[in-house]
C-alpha atoms as a PDB file:
ATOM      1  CA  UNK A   1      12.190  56.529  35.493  1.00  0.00           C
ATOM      2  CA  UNK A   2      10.856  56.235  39.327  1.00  0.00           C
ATOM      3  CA  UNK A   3      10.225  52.428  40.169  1.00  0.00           C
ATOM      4  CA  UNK A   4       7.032  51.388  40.340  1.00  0.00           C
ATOM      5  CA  UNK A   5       5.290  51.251  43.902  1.00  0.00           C
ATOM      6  CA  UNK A   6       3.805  47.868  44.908  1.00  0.00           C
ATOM      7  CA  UNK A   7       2.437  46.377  48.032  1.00  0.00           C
ATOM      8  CA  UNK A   8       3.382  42.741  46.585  1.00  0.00           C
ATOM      9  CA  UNK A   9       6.269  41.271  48.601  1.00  0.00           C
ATOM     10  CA  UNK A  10       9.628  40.804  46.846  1.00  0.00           C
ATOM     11  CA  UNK A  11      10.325  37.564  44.881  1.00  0.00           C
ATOM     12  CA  UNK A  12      13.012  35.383  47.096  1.00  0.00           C
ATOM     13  CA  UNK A  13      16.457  34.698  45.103  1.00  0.00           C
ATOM     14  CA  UNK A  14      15.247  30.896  44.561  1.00  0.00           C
ATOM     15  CA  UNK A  15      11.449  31.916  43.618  1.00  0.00           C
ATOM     16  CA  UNK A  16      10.299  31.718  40.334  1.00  0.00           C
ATOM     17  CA  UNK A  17       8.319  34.110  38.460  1.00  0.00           C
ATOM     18  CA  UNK A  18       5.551  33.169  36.895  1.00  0.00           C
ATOM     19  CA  UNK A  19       2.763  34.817  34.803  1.00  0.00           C
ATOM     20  CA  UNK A  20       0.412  34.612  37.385  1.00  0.00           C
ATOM     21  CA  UNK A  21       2.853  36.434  39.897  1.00  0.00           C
ATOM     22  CA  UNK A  22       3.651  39.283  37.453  1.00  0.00           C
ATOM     23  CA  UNK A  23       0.388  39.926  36.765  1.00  0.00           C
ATOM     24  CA  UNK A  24      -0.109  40.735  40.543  1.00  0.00           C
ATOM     25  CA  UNK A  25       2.189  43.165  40.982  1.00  0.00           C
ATOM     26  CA  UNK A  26       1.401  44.503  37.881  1.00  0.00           C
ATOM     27  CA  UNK A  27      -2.095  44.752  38.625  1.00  0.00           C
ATOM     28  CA  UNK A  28      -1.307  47.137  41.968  1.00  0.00           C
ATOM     29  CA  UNK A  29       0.549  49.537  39.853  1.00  0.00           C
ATOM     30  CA  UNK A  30      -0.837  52.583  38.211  1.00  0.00           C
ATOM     31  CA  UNK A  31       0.676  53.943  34.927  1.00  0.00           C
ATOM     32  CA  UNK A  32      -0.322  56.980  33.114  1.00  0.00           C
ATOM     33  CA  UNK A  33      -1.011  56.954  29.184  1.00  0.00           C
ATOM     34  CA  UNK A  34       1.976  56.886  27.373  1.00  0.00           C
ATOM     35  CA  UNK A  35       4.285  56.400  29.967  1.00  0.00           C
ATOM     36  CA  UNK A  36       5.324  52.555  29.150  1.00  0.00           C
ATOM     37  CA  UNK A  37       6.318  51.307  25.468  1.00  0.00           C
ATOM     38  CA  UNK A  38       5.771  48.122  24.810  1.00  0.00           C
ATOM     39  CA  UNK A  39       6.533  45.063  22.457  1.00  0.00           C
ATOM     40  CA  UNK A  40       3.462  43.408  22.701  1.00  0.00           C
ATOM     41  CA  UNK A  41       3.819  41.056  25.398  1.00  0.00           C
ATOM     42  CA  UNK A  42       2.441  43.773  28.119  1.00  0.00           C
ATOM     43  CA  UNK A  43      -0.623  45.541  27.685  1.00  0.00           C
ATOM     44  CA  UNK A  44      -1.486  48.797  29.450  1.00  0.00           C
ATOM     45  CA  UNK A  45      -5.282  48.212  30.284  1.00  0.00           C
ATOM     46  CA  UNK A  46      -7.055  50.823  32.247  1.00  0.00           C
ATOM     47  CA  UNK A  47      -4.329  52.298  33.661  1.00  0.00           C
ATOM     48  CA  UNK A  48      -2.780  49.069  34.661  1.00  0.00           C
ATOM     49  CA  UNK A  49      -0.055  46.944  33.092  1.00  0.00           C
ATOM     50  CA  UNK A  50      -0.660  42.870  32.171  1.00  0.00           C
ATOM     51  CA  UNK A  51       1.084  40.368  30.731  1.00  0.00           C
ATOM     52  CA  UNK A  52      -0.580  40.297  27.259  1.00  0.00           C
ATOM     53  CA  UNK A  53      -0.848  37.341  24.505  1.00  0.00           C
ATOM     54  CA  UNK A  54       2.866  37.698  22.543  1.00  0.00           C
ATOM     55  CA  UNK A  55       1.331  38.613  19.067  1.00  0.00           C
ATOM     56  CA  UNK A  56       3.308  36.952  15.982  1.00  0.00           C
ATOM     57  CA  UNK A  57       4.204  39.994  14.529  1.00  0.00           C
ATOM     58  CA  UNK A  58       5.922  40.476  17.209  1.00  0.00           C
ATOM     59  CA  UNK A  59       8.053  37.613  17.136  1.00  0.00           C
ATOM     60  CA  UNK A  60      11.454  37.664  15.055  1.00  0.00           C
ATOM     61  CA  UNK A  61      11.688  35.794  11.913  1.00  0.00           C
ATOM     62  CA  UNK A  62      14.421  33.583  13.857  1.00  0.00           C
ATOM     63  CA  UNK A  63      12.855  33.142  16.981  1.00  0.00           C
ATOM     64  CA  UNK A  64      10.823  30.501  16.130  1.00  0.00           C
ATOM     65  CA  UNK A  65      12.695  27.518  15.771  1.00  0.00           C
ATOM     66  CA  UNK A  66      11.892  23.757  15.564  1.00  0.00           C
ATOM     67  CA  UNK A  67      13.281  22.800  19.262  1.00  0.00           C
ATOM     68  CA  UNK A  68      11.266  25.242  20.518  1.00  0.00           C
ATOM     69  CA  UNK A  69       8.077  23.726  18.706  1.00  0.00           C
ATOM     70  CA  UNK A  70       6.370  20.984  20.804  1.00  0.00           C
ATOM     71  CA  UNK A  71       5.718  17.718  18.866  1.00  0.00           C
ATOM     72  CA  UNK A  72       1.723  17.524  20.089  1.00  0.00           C
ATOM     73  CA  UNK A  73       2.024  21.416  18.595  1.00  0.00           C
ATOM     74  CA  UNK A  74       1.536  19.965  15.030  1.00  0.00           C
ATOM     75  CA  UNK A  75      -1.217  19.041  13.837  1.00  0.00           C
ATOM     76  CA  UNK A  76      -2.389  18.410  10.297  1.00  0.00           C
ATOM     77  CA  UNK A  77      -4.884  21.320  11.120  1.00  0.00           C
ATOM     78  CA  UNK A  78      -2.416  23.587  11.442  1.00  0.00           C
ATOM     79  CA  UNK A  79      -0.471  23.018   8.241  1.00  0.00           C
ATOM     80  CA  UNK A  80      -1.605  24.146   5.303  1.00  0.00           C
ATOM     81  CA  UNK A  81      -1.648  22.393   2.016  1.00  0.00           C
ATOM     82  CA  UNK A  82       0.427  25.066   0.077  1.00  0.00           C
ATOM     83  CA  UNK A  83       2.831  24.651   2.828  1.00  0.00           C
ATOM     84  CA  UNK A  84       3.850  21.009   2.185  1.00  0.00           C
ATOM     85  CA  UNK A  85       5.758  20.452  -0.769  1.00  0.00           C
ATOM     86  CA  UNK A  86       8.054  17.553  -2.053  1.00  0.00           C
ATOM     87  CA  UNK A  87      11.199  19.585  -1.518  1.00  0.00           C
ATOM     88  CA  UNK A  88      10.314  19.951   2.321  1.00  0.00           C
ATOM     89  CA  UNK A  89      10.146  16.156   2.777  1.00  0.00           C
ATOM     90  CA  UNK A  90      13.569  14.545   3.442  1.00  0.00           C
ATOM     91  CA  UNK A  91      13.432  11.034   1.452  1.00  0.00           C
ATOM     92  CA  UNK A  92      13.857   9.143   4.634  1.00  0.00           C
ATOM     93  CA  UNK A  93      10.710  10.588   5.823  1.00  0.00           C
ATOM     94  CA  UNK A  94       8.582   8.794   3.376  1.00  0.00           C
ATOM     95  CA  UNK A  95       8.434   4.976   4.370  1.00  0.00           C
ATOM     96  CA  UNK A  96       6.048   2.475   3.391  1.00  0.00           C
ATOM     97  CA  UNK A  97       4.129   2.615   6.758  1.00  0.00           C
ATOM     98  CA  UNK A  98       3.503   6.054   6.294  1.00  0.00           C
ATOM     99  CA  UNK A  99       1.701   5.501   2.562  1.00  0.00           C
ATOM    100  CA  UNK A 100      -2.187   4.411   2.999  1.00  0.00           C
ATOM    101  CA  UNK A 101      -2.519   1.233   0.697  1.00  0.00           C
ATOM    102  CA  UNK A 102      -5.109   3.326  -1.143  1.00  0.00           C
ATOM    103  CA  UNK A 103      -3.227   6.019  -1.766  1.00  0.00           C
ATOM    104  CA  UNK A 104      -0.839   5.381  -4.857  1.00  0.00           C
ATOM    105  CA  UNK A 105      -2.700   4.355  -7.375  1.00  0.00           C
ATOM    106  CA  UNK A 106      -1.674   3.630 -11.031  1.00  0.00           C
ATOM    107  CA  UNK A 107      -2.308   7.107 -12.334  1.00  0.00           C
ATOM    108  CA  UNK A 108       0.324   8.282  -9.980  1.00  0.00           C
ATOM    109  CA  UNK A 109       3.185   5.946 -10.926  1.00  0.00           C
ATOM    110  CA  UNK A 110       5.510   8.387 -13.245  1.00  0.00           C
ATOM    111  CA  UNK A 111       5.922   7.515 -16.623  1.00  0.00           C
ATOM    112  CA  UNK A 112       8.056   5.192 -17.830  1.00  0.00           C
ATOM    113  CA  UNK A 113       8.047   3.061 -14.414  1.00  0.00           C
ATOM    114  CA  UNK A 114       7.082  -0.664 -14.471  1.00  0.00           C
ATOM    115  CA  UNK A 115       3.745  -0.312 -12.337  1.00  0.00           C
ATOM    116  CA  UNK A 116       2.126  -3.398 -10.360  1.00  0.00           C
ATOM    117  CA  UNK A 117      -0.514  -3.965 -12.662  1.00  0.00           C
ATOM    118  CA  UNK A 118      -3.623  -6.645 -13.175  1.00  0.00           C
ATOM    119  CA  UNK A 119      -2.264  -9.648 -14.958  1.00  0.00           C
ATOM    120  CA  UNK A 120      -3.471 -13.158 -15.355  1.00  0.00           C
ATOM    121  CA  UNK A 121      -2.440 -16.544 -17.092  1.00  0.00           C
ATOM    122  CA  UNK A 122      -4.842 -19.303 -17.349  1.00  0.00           C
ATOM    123  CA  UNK A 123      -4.757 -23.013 -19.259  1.00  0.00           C
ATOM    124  CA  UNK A 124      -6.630 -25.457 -20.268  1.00  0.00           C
ATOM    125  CA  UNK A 125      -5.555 -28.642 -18.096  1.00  0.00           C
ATOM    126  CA  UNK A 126      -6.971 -31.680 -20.165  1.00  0.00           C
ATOM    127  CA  UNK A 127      -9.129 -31.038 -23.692  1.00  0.00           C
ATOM    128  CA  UNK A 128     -12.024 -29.534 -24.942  1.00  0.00           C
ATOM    129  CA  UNK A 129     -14.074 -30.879 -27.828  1.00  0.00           C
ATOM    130  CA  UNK A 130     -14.396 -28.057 -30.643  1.00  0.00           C
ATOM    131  CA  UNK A 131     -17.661 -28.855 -33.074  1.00  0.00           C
ATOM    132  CA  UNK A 132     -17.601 -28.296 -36.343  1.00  0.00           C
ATOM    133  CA  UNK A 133     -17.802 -25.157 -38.058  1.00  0.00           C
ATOM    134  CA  UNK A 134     -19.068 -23.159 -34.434  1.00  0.00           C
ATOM    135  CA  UNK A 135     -17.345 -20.435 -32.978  1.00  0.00           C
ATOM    136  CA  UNK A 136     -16.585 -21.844 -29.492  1.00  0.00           C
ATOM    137  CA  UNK A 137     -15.830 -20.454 -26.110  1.00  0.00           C
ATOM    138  CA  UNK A 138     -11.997 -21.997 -24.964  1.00  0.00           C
ATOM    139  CA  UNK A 139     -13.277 -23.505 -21.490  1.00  0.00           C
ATOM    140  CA  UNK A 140     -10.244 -22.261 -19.254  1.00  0.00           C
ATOM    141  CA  UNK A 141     -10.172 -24.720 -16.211  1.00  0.00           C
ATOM    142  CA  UNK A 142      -6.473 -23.955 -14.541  1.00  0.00           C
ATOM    143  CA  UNK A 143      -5.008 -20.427 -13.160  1.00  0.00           C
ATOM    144  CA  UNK A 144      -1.011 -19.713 -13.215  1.00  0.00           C
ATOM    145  CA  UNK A 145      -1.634 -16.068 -11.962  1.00  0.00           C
ATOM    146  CA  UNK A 146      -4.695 -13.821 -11.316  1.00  0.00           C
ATOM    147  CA  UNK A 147      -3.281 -11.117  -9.687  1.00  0.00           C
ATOM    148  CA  UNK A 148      -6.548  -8.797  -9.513  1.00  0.00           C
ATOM    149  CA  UNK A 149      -8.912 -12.051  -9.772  1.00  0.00           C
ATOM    150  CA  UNK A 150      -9.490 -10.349 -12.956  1.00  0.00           C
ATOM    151  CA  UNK A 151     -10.377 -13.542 -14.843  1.00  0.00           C
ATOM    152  CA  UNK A 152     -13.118 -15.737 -13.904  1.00  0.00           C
ATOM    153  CA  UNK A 153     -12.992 -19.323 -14.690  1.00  0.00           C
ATOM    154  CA  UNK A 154     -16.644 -19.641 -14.167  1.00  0.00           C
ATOM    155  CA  UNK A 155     -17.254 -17.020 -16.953  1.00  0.00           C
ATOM    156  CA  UNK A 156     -14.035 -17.583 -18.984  1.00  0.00           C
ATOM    157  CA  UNK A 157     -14.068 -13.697 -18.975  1.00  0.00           C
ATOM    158  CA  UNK A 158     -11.330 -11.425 -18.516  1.00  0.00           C
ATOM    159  CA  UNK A 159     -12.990  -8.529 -17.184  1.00  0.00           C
ATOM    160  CA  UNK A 160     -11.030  -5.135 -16.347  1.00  0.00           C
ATOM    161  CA  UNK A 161     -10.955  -4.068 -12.218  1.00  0.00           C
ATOM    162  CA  UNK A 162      -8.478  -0.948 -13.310  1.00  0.00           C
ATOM    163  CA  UNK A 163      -8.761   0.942 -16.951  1.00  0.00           C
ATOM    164  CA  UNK A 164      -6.334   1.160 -19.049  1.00  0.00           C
ATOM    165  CA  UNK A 165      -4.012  -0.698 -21.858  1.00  0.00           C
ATOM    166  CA  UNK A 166      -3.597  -4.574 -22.183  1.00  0.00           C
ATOM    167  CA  UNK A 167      -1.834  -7.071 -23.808  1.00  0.00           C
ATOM    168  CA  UNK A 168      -3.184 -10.078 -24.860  1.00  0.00           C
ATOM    169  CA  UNK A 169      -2.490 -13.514 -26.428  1.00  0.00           C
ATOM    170  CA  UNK A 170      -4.112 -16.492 -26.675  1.00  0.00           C
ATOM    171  CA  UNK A 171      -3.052 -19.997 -28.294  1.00  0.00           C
ATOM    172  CA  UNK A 172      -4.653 -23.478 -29.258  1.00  0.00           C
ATOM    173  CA  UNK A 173      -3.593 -26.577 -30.037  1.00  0.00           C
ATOM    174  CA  UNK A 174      -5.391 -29.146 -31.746  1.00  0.00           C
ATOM    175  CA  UNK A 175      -4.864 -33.244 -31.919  1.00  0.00           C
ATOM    176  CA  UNK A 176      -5.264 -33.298 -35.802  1.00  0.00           C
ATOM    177  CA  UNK A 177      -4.611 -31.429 -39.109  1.00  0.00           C
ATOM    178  CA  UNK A 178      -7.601 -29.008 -39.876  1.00  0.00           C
ATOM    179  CA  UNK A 179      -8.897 -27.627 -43.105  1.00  0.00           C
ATOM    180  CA  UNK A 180      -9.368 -24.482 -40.872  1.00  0.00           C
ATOM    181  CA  UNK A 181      -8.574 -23.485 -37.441  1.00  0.00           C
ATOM    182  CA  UNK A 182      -8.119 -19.896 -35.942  1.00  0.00           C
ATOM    183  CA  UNK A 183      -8.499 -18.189 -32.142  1.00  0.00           C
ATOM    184  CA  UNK A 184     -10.024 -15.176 -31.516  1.00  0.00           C
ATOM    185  CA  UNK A 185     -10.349 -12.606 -28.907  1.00  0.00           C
ATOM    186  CA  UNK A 186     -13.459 -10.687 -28.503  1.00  0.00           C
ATOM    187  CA  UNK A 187     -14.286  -7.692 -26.584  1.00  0.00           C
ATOM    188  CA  UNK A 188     -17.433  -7.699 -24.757  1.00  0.00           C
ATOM    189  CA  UNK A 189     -18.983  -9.880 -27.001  1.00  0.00           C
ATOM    190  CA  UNK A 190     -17.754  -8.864 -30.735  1.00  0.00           C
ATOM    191  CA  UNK A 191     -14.586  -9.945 -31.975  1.00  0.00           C
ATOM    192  CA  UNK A 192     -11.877  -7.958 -31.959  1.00  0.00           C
ATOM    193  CA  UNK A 193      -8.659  -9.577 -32.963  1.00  0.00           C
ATOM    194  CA  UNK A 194      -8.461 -13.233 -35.228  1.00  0.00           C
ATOM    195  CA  UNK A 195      -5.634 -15.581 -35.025  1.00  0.00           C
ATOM    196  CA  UNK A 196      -3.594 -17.208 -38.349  1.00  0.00           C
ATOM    197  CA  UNK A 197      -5.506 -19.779 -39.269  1.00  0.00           C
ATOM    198  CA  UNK A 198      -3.252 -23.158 -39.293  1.00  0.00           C
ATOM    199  CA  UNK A 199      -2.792 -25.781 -41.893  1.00  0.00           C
ATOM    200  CA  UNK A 200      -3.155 -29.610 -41.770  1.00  0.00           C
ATOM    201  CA  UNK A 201       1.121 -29.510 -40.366  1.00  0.00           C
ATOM    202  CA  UNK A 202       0.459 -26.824 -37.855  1.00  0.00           C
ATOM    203  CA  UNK A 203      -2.811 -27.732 -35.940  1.00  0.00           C
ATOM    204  CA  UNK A 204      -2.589 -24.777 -34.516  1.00  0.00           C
ATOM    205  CA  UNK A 205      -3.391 -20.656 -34.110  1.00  0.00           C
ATOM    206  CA  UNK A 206      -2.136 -18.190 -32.141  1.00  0.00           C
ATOM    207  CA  UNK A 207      -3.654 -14.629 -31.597  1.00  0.00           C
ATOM    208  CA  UNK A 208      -1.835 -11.314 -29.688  1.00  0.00           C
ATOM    209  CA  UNK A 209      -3.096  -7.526 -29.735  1.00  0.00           C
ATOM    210  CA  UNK A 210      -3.034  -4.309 -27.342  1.00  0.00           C
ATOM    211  CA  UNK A 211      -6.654  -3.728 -26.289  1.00  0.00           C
ATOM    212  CA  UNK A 212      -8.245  -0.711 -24.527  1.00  0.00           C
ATOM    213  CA  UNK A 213     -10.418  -1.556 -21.486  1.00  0.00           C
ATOM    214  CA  UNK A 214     -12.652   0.989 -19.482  1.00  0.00           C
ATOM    215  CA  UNK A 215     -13.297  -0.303 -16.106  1.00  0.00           C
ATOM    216  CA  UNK A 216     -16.358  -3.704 -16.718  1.00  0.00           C
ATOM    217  CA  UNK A 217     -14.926  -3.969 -19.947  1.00  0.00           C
ATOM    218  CA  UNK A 218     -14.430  -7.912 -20.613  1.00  0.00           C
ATOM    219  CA  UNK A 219     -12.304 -10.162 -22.875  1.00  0.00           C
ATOM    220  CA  UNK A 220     -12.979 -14.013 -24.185  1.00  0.00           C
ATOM    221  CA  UNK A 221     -11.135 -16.591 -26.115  1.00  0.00           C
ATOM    222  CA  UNK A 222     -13.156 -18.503 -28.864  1.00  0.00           C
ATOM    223  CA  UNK A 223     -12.146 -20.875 -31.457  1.00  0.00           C
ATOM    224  CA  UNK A 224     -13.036 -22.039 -34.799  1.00  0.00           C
ATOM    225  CA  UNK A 225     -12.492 -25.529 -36.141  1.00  0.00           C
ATOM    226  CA  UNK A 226     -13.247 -27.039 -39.617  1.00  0.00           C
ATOM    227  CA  UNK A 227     -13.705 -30.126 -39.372  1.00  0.00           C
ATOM    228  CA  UNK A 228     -14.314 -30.084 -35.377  1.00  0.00           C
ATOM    229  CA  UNK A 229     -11.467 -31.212 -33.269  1.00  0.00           C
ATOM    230  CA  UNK A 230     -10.247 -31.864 -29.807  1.00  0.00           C
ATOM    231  CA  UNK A 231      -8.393 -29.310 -28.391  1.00  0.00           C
ATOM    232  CA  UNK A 232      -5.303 -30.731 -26.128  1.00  0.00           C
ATOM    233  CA  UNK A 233      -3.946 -27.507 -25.314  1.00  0.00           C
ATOM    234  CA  UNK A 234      -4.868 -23.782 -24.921  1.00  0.00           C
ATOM    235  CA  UNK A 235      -3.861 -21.270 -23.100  1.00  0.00           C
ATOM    236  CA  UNK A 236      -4.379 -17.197 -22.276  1.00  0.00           C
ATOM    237  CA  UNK A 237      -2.586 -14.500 -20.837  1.00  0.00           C
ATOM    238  CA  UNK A 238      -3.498 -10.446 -19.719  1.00  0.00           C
ATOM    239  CA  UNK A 239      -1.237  -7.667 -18.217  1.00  0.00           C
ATOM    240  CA  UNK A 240      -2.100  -4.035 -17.952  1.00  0.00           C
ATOM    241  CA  UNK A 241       0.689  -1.951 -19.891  1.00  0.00           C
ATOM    242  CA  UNK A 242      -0.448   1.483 -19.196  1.00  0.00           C
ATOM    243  CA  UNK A 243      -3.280   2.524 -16.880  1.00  0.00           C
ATOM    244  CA  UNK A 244      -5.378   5.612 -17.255  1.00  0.00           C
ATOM    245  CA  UNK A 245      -8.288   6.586 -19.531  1.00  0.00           C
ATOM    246  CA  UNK A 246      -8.564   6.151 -23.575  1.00  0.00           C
END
């Protein structure tokens, strides 16, 4: 093949060629149709050769590789969701700083693994008077943990800020034998579970069971005294078990 004819001076042995510069030379230079093959990276346009855009089908499978990539390159944009996929995340890429607090939530903790779940413990610090033969809310006044500020010892509630299975017990304590005297928990306002009902050695009941609450859902402590008593100690304690709906 002849060389091609330009009126664009020669590049010096120190210059370098750039795009720009190509594209000038190429620009003086006449070609006929079918004369050049290309890969894709010139373009024959009206009889005159350019630099083109290099097309990605023209681009071998291994020519891309990640030291070639610029990091500003990547962008979230730019990566599609199919695309990212446990396997392609080395272990020491996932930190805590790179988790949004928002993000894990119970429902994604796998199964079997102790979660960090609402729990609270709360006691009564001094004593309550019980009258007789009333079903009486236990008047919580002291907090040993509220993780969630799930329980509230303005409403003596213990009302649910994540759904999902809990475990509860409550237990009394009275300052004198009683013909009958029982706890109870109730769910949102009807009793659900009854404690044993102590004797005149005991003075005492004790009540424990696995409760479903929906998000709202709220649980008290009352308790039932016949003849009424003083109550010298109480106390009640909540942990989630197992998140996620009914």
């Amino acid at each position: 093949m002849a060389a091609i004819q330009t009126s664009q001076t020669q590049f010096s042995a120190n210059e370098q060629i750039t795009s720009a510069k190509l594209n000038n030379i190429l620009l003086q230079s006449s070609f006929a149709a079918g004369a050049v093959t290309t890969d894709g990276t010139l373009e024959l346009i009206s009889g005159q050769m350019q630099v083109g855009v290099l097309k990605t089908a023209n681009i071998p499978a291994n020519g891309v590789t990640t030291e070639k990539i610029a990091d500003a390159n990547i962008t979230t944009a730019k990566i599609t969701d199919l695309n990212v996929t446990t396997a392609k995340i080395a272990d020491l890429n996932v930190t805590e700083g790179k988790i949004a607090s928002n993000a894990v939530t119970q429902l994604k903790i796998g199964t079997n693994t102790v979660g960090r779940g609402p729990l609270a413990r709360v006691y009564l610090n001094g004593t309550q008077t019980l009258s007789a033969n009333t079903d009486s809310k236990v008047a919580f006044n002291a907090i040993n943990y509220n993780t969630n500020s799930d329980y509230s010892l303005g409403t003596n509630r213990y009302t649910a800020s994540v759904a999902g299975y809990y475990s509860f017990t409550a237990g009394i304590v009275c300052d004198a034998g009683q013909n009958f005297l029982h706890v109870s928990l109730r769910l949102n306002g009807g009793q659900f579970a009854k404690g044993n009902q102590s004797n005149d050695d005991t003075y005492s009941s004790t009540v424990s069971d696995m409760i479903y609450l929906a998000v709202g859902d709220f649980v008290e402590v009352y308790a039932y005294s016949n003849p009424g008593c003083i109550l010298n100690q109480a106390r009640f304690s909540a942990v989630m078990v197992r998140s996620g709906a009914n």
